[in-house]
N, C-alpha and C. Protein backbone atom coordinates (compact mmCIF):
# COMPACT_ATOMS: atom_id res chain seq x y z
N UNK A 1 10.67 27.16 60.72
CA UNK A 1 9.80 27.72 59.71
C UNK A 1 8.39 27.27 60.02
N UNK A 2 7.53 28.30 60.23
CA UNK A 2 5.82 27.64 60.05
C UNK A 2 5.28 28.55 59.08
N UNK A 3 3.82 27.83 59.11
CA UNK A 3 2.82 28.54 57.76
C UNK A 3 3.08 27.54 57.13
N UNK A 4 1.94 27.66 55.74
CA UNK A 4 2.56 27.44 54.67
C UNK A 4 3.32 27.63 53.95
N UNK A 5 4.66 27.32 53.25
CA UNK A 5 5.60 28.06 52.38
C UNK A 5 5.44 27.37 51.07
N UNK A 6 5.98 27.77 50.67
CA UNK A 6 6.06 27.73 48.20
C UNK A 6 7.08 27.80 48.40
N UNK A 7 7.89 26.63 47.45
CA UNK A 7 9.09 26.67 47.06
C UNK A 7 8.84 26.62 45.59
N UNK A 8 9.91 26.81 44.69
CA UNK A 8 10.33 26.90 43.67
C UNK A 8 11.82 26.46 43.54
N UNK A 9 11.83 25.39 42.98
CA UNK A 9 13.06 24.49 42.54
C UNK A 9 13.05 23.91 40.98
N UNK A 10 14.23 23.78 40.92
CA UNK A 10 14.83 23.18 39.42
C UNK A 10 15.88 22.13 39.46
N UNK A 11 15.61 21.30 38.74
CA UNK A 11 15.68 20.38 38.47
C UNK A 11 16.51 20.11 37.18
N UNK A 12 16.79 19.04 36.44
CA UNK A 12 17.38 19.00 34.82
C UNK A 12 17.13 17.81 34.30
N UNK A 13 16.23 17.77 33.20
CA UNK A 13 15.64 16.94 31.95
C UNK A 13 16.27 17.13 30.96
N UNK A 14 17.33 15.57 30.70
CA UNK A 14 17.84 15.48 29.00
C UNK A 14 18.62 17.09 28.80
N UNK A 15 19.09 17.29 30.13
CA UNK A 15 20.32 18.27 30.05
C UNK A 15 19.83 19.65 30.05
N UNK A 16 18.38 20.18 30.11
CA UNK A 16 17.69 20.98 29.80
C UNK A 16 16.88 21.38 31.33
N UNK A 17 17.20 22.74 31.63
CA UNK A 17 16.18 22.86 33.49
C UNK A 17 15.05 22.98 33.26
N UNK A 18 14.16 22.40 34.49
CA UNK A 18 13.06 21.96 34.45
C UNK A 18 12.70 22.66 35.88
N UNK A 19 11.93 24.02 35.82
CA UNK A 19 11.49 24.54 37.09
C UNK A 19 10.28 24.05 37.51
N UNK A 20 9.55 24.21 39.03
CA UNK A 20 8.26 23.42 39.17
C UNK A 20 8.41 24.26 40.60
N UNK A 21 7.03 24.07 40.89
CA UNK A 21 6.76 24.78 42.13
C UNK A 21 5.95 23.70 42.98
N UNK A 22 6.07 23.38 44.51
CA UNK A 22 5.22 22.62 45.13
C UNK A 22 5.28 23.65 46.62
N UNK A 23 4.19 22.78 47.03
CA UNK A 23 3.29 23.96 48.40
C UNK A 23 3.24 22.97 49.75
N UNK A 24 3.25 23.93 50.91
CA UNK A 24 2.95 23.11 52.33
C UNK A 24 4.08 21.84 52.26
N UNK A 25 3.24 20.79 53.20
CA UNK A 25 4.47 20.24 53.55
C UNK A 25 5.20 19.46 52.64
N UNK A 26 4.69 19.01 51.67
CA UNK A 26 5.72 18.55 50.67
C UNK A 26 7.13 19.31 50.25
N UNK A 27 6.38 20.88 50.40
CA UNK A 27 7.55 21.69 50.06
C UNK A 27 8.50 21.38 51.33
N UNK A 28 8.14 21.37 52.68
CA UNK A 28 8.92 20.95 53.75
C UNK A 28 9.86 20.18 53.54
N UNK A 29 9.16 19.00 53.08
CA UNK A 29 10.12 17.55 52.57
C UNK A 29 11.04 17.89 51.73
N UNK A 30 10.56 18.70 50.79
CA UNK A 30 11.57 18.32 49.94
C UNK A 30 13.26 19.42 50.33
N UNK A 31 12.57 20.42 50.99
CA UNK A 31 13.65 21.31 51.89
C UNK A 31 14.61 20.23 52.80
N UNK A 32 13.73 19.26 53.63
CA UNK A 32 14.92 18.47 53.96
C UNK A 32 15.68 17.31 53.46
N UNK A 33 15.03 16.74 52.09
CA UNK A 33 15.95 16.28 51.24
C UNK A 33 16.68 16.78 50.46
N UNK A 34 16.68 18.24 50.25
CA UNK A 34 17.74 18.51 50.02
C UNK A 34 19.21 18.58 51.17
N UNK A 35 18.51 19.33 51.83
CA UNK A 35 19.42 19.47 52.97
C UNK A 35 19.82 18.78 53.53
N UNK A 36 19.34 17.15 53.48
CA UNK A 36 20.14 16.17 54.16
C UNK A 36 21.30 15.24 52.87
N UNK A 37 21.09 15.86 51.87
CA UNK A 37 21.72 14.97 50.58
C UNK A 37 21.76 13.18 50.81
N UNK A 38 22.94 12.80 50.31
CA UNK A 38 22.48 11.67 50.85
C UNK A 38 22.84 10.75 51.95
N UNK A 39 23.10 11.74 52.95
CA UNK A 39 22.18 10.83 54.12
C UNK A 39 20.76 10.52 54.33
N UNK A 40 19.83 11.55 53.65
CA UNK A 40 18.39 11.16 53.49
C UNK A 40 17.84 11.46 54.75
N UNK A 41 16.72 11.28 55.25
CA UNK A 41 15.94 12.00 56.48
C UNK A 41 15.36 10.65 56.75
N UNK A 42 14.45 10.77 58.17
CA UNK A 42 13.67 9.38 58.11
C UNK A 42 12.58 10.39 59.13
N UNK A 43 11.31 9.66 59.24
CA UNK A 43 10.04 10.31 59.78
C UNK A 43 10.41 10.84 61.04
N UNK A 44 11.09 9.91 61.85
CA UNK A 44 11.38 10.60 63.20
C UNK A 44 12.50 12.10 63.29
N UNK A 45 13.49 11.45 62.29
CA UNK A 45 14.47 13.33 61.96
C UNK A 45 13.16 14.30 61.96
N UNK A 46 12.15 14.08 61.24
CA UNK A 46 11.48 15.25 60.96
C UNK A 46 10.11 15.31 61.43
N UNK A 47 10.24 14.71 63.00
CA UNK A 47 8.81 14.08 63.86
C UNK A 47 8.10 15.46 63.87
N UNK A 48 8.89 16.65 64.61
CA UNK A 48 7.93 18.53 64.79
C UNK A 48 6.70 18.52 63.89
N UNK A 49 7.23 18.25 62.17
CA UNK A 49 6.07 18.70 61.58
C UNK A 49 6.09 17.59 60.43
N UNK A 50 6.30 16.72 60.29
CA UNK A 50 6.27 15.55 59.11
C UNK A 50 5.34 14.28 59.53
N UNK A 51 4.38 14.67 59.67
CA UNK A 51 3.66 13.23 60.71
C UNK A 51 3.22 12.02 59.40
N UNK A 52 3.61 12.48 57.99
CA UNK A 52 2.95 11.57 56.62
C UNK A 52 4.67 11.80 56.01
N UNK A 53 5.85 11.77 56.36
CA UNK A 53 6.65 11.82 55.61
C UNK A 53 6.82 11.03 54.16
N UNK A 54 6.41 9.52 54.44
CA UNK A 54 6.47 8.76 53.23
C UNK A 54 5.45 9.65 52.27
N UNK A 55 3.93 10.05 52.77
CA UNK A 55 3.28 10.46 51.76
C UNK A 55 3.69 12.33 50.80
N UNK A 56 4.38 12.60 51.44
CA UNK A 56 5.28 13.85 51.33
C UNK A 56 5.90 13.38 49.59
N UNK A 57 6.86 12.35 50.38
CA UNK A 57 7.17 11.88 49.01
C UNK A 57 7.17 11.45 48.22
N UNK A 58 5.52 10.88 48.28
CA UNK A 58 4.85 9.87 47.25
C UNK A 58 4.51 11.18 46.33
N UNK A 59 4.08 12.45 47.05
CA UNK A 59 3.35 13.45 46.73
C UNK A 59 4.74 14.23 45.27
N UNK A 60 5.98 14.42 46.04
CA UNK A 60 7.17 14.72 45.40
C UNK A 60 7.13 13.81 44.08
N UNK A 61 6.89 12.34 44.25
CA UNK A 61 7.43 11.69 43.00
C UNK A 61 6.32 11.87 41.87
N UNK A 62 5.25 11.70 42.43
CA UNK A 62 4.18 11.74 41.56
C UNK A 62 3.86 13.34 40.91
N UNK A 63 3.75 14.03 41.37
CA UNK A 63 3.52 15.26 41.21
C UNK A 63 4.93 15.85 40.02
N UNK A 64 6.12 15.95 40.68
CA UNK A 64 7.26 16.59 39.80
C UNK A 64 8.24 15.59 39.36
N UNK A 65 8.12 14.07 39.61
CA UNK A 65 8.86 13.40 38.73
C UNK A 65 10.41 13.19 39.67
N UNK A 66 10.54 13.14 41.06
CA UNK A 66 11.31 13.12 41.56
C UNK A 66 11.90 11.85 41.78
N UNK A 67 13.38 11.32 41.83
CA UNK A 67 13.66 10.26 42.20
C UNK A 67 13.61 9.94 43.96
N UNK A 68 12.88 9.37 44.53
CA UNK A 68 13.64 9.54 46.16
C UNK A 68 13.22 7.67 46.38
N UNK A 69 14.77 7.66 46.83
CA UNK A 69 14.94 6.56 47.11
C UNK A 69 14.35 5.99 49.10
N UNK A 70 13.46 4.93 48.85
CA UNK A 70 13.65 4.88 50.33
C UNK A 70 14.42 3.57 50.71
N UNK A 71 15.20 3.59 51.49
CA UNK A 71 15.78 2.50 51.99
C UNK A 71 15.35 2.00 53.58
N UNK A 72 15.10 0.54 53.68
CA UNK A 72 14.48 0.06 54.93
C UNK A 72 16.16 -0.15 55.81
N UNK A 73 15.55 0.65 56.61
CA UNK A 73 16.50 0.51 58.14
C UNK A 73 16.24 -0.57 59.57
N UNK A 74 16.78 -1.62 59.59
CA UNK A 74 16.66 -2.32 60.68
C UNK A 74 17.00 -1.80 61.93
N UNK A 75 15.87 -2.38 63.34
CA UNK A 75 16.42 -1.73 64.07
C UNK A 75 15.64 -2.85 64.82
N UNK A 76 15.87 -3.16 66.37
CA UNK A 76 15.93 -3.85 67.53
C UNK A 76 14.02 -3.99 67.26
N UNK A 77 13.64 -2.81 67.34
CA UNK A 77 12.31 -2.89 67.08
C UNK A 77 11.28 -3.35 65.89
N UNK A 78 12.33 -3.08 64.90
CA UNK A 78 11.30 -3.24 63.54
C UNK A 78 12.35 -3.14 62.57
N UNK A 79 11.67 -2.02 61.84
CA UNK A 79 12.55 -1.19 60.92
C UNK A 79 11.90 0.07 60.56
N UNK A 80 12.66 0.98 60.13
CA UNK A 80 11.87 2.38 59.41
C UNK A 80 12.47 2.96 58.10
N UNK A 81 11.85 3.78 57.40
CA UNK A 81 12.12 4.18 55.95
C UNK A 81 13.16 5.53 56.22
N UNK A 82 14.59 5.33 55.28
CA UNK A 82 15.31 6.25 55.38
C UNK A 82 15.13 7.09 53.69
N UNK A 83 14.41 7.77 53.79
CA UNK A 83 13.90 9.07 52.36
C UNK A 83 15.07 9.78 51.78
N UNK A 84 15.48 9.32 50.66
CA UNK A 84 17.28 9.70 49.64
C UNK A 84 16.74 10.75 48.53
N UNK A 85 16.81 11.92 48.48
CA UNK A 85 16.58 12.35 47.49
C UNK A 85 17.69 11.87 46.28
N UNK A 86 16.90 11.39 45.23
CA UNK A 86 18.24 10.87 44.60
C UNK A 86 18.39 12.27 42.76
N UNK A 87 17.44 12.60 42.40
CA UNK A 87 17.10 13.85 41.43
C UNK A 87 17.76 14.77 41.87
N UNK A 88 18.92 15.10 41.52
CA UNK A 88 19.67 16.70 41.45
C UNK A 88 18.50 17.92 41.45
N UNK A 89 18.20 18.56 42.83
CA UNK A 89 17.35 19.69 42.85
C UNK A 89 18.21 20.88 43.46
N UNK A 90 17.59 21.87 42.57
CA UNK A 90 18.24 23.21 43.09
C UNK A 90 17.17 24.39 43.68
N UNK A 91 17.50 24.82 44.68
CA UNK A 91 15.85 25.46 45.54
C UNK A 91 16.16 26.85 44.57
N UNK A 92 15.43 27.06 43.76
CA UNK A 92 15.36 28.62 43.68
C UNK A 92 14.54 29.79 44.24
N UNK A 93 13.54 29.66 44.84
CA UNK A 93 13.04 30.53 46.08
C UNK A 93 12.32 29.90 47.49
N UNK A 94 12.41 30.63 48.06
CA UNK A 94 11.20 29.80 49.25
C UNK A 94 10.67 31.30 49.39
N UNK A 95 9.59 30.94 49.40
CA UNK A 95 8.17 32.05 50.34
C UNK A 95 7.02 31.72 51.32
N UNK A 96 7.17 32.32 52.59
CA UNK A 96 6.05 32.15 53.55
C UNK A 96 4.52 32.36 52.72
N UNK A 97 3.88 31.76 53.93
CA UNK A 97 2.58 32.32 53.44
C UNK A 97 2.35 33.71 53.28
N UNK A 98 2.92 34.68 53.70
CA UNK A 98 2.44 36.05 53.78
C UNK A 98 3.17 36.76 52.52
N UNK A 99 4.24 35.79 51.55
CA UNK A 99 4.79 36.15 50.63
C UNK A 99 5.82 36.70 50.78
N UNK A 100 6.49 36.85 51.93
CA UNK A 100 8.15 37.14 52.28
C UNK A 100 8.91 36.09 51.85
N UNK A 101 10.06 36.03 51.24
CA UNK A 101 11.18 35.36 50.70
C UNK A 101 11.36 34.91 52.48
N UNK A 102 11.31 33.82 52.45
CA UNK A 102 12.15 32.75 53.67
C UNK A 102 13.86 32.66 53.60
């Protein structure tokens, strides 16, 4: 997928859906937290086009109230952030920039 795309997803507050729309790459992010459930994604899964992944989802929590868990991953080198969507989201549209349904 390139361009910018708009998603439109829902969510559920106190049992009640809660739709919201976010743009560009946040919308990216949050396409692959869904899609990775919880195994969660980490910056390098999504090196092509995620070069701010953590800020993706600073952008997700702050903005629509999202839970995403990050968990620190050890590794020989360091460690890196594994991104959990943990908020039950449901995608209800995606659209390119040119306004075609994706």
């Amino acid at each position: 997928m390139s361009g910018r795309i708009t998603i439109i997803a829902r969510t559920w507050e106190a049992g009640a859906p809660r739709e919201f729309e976010t743009k560009g790459q946040p919308a990216r992010a949050l396409l692959a937290l869904v899609e990775a459930g919880e195994h969660g994604v980490t910056a390098l899964e999504c090196s092509t086009w995620a070069y701010r992944l953590a800020a993706y989802c600073y952008d997700l929590r702050r903005d629509h109230g999202l839970a995403i868990r990050r968990d620190r991953e050890e590794h020989p080198g360091g460690w890196h952030g594994r991104h959990v969507l943990e908020t039950p989201v449901e995608i209800v549209a995606v659209a390119s920039a040119e306004g075609e349904a994706a």
